[in-house]
C-alpha atoms as a PDB file:
ATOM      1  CA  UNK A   1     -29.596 -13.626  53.722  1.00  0.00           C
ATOM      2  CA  UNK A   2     -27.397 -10.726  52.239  1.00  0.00           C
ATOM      3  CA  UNK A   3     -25.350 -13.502  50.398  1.00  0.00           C
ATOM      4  CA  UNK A   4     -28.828 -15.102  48.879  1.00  0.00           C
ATOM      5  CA  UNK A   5     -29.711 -11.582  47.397  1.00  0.00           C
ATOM      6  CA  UNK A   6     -26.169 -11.188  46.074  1.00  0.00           C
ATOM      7  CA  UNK A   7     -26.796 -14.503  44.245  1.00  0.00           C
ATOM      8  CA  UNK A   8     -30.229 -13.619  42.975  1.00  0.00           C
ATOM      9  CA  UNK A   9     -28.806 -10.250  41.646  1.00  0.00           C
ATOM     10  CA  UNK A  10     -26.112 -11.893  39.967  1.00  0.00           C
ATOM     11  CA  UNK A  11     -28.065 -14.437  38.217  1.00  0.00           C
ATOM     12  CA  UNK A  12     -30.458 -12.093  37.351  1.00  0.00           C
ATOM     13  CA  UNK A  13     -27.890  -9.026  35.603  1.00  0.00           C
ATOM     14  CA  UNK A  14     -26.334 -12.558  33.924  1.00  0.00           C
ATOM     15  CA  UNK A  15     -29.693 -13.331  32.597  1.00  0.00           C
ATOM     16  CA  UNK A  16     -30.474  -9.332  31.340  1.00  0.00           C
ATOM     17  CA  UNK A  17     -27.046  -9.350  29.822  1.00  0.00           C
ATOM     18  CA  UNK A  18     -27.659 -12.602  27.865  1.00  0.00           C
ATOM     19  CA  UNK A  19     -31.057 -11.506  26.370  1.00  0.00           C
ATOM     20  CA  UNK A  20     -29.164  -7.868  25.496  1.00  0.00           C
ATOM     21  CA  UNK A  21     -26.983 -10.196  23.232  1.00  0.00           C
ATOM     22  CA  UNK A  22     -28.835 -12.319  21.951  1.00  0.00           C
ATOM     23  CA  UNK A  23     -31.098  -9.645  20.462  1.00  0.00           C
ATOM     24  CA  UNK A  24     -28.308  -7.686  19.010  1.00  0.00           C
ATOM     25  CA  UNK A  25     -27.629 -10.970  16.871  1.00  0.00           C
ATOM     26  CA  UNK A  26     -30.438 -11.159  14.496  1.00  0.00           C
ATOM     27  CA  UNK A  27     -29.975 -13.014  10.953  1.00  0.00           C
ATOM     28  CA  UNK A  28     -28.649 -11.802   8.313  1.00  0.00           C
ATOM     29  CA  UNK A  29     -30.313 -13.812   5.587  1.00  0.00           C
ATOM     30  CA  UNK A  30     -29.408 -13.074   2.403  1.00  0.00           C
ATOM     31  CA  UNK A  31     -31.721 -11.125  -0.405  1.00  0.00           C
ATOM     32  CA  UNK A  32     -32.765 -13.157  -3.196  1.00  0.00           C
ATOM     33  CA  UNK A  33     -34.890 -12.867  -6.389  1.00  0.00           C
ATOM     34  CA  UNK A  34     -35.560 -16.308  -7.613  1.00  0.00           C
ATOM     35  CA  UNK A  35     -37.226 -16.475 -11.146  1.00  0.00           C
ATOM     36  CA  UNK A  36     -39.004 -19.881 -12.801  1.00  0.00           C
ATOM     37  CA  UNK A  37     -39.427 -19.655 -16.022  1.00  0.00           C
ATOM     38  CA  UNK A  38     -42.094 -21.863 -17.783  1.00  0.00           C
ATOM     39  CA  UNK A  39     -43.226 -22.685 -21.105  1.00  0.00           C
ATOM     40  CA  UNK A  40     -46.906 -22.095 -22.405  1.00  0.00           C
ATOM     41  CA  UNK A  41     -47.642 -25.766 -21.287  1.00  0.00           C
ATOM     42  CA  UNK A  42     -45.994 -25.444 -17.960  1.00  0.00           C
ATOM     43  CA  UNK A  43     -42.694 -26.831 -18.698  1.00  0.00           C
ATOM     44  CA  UNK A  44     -39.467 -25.544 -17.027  1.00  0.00           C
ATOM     45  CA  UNK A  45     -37.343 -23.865 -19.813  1.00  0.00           C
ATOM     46  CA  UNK A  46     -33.485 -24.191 -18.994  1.00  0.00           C
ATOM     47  CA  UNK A  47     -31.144 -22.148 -20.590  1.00  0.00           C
ATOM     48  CA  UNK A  48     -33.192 -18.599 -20.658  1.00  0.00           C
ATOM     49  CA  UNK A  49     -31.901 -15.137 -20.837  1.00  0.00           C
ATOM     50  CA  UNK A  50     -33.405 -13.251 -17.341  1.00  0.00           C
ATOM     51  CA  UNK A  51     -32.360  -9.739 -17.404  1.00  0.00           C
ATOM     52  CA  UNK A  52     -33.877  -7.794 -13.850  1.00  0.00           C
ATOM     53  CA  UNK A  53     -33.435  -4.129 -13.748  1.00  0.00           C
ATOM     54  CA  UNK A  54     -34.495  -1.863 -11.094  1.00  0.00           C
ATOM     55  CA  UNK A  55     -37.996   0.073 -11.638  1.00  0.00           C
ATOM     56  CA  UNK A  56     -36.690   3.706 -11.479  1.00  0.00           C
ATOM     57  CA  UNK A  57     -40.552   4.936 -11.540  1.00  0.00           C
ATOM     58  CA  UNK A  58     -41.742   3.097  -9.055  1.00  0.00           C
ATOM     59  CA  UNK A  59     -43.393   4.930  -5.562  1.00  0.00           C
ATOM     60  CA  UNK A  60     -41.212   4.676  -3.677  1.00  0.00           C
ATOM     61  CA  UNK A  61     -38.288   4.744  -6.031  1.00  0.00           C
ATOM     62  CA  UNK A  62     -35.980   2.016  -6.999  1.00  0.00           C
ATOM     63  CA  UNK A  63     -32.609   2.621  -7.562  1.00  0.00           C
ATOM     64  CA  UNK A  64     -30.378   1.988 -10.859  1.00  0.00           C
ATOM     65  CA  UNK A  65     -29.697  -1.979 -11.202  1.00  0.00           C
ATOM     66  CA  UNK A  66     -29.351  -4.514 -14.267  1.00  0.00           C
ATOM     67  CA  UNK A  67     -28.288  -8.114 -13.644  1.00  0.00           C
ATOM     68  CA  UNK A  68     -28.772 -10.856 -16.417  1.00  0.00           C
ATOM     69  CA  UNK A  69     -28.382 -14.513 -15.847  1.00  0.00           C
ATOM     70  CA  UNK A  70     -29.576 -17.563 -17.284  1.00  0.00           C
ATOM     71  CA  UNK A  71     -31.856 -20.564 -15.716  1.00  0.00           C
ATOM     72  CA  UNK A  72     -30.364 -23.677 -14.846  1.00  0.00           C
ATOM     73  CA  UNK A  73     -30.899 -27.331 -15.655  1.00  0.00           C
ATOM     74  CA  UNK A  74     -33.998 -27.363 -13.170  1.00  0.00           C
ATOM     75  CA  UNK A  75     -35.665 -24.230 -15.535  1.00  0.00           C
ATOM     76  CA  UNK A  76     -35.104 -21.185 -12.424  1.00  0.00           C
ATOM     77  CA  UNK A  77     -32.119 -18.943 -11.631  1.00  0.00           C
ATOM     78  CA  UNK A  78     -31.100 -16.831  -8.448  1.00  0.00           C
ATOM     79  CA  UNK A  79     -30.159 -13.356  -8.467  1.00  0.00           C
ATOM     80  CA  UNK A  80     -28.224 -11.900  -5.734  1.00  0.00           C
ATOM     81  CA  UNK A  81     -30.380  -8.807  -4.951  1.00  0.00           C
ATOM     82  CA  UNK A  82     -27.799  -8.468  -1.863  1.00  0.00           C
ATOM     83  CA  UNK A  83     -25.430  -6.416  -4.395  1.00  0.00           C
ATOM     84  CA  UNK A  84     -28.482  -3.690  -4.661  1.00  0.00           C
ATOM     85  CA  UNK A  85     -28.970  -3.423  -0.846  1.00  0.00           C
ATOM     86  CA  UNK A  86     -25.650  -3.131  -0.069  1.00  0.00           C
ATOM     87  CA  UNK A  87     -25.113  -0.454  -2.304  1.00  0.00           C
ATOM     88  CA  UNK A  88     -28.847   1.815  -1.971  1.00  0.00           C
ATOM     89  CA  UNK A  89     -28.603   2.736   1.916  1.00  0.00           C
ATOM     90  CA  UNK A  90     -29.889   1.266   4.686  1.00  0.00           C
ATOM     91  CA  UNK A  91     -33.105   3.042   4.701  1.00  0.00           C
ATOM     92  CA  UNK A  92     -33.679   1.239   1.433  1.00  0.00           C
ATOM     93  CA  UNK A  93     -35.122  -2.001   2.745  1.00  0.00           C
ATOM     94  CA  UNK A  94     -37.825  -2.492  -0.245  1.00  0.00           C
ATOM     95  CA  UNK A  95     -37.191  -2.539  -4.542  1.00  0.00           C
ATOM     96  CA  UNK A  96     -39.022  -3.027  -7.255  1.00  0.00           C
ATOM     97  CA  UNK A  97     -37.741  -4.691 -10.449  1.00  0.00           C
ATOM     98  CA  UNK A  98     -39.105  -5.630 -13.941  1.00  0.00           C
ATOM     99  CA  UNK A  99     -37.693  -8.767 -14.922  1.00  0.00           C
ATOM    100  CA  UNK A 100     -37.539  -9.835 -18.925  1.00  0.00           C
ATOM    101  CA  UNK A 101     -36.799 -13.184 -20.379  1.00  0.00           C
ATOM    102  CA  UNK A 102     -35.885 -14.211 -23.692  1.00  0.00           C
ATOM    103  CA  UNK A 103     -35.471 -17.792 -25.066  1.00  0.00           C
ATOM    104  CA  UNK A 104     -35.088 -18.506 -28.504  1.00  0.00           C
ATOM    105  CA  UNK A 105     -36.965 -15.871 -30.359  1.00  0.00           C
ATOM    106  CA  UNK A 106     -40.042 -15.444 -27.469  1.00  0.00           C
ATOM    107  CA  UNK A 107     -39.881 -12.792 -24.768  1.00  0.00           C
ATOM    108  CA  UNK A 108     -41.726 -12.140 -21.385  1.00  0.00           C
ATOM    109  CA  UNK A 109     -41.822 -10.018 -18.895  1.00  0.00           C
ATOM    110  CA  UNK A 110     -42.201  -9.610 -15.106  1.00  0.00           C
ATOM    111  CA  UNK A 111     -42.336  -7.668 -11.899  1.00  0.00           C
ATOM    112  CA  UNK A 112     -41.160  -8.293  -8.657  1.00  0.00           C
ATOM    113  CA  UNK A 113     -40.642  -6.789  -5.220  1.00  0.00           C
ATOM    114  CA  UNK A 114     -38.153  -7.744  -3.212  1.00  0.00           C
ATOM    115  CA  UNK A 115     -37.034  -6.864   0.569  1.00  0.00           C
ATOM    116  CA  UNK A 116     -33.896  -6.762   2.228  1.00  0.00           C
ATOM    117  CA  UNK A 117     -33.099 -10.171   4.051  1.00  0.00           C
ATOM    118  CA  UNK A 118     -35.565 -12.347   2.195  1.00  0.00           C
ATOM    119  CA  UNK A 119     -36.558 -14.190  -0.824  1.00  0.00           C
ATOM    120  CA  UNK A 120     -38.730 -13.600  -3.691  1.00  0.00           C
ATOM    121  CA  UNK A 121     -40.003 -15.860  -6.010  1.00  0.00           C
ATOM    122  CA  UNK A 122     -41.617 -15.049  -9.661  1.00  0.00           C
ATOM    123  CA  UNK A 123     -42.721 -17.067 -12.551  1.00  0.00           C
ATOM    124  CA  UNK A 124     -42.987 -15.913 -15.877  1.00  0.00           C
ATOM    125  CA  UNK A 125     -44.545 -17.887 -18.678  1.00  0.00           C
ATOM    126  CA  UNK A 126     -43.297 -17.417 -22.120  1.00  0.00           C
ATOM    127  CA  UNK A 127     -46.051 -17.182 -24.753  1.00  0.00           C
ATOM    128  CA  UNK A 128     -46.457 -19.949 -27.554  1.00  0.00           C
END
């Protein structure tokens, strides 16, 4: 009977340490700001400037950041918003960016918020 009980304990303080684990092991998915950009008539533009920079006036506020890339073949770029989080705390788990993008001589702007461990996606139209 004693040795039954010993089992049970076991088994059970096996099973508590497990679950201990595997909460401590939560993802660690990446923070992205994905932007489409689109023409007047709805057609992916390849090629475009996207310039994001971090809305210093927004409530609560964002920290400094600029990143510029350019869309790809398929008309949408990725930013790596991981390089702000890592660097704004970890109590910073939310930013707010405008996002601008220029092709040929037409500009457009965005906004976007993004969170820590997540992805965001915008689209911005450029005018005709």
């Amino acid at each position: 009977m004693i040795l039954f009980d010993m089992k049970k304990l076991i088994i059970l303080g096996m099973m508590a340490g497990f679950l201990i684990t595997a909460n401590g092991c939560k993802s660690k998915d990446p923070a992205i700001l994905k932007v489409f950009v689109r023409s007047s008539s709805n057609q992916l533009i390849s090629g475009a400037k996207v310039v994001v920079i971090g809305d210093q006036q927004s409530n609560p506020q964002t920290g400094a950041f600029v990143d510029t890339t350019f869309t790809n073949s398929s008309g949408f770029t990725s930013v790596d918003m991981d390089q702000y989080f890592n660097t704004s705390g970890p109590e910073n788990t939310t930013g707010y960016f405008d996002i601008i993008v220029k092709h040929n001589n037409k500009t457009a702007t965005g906004y976007s918020r993004c969170r820590i461990h997540t992805t965001a996606v915008e689209t911005i139209y450029l005018p005709n």
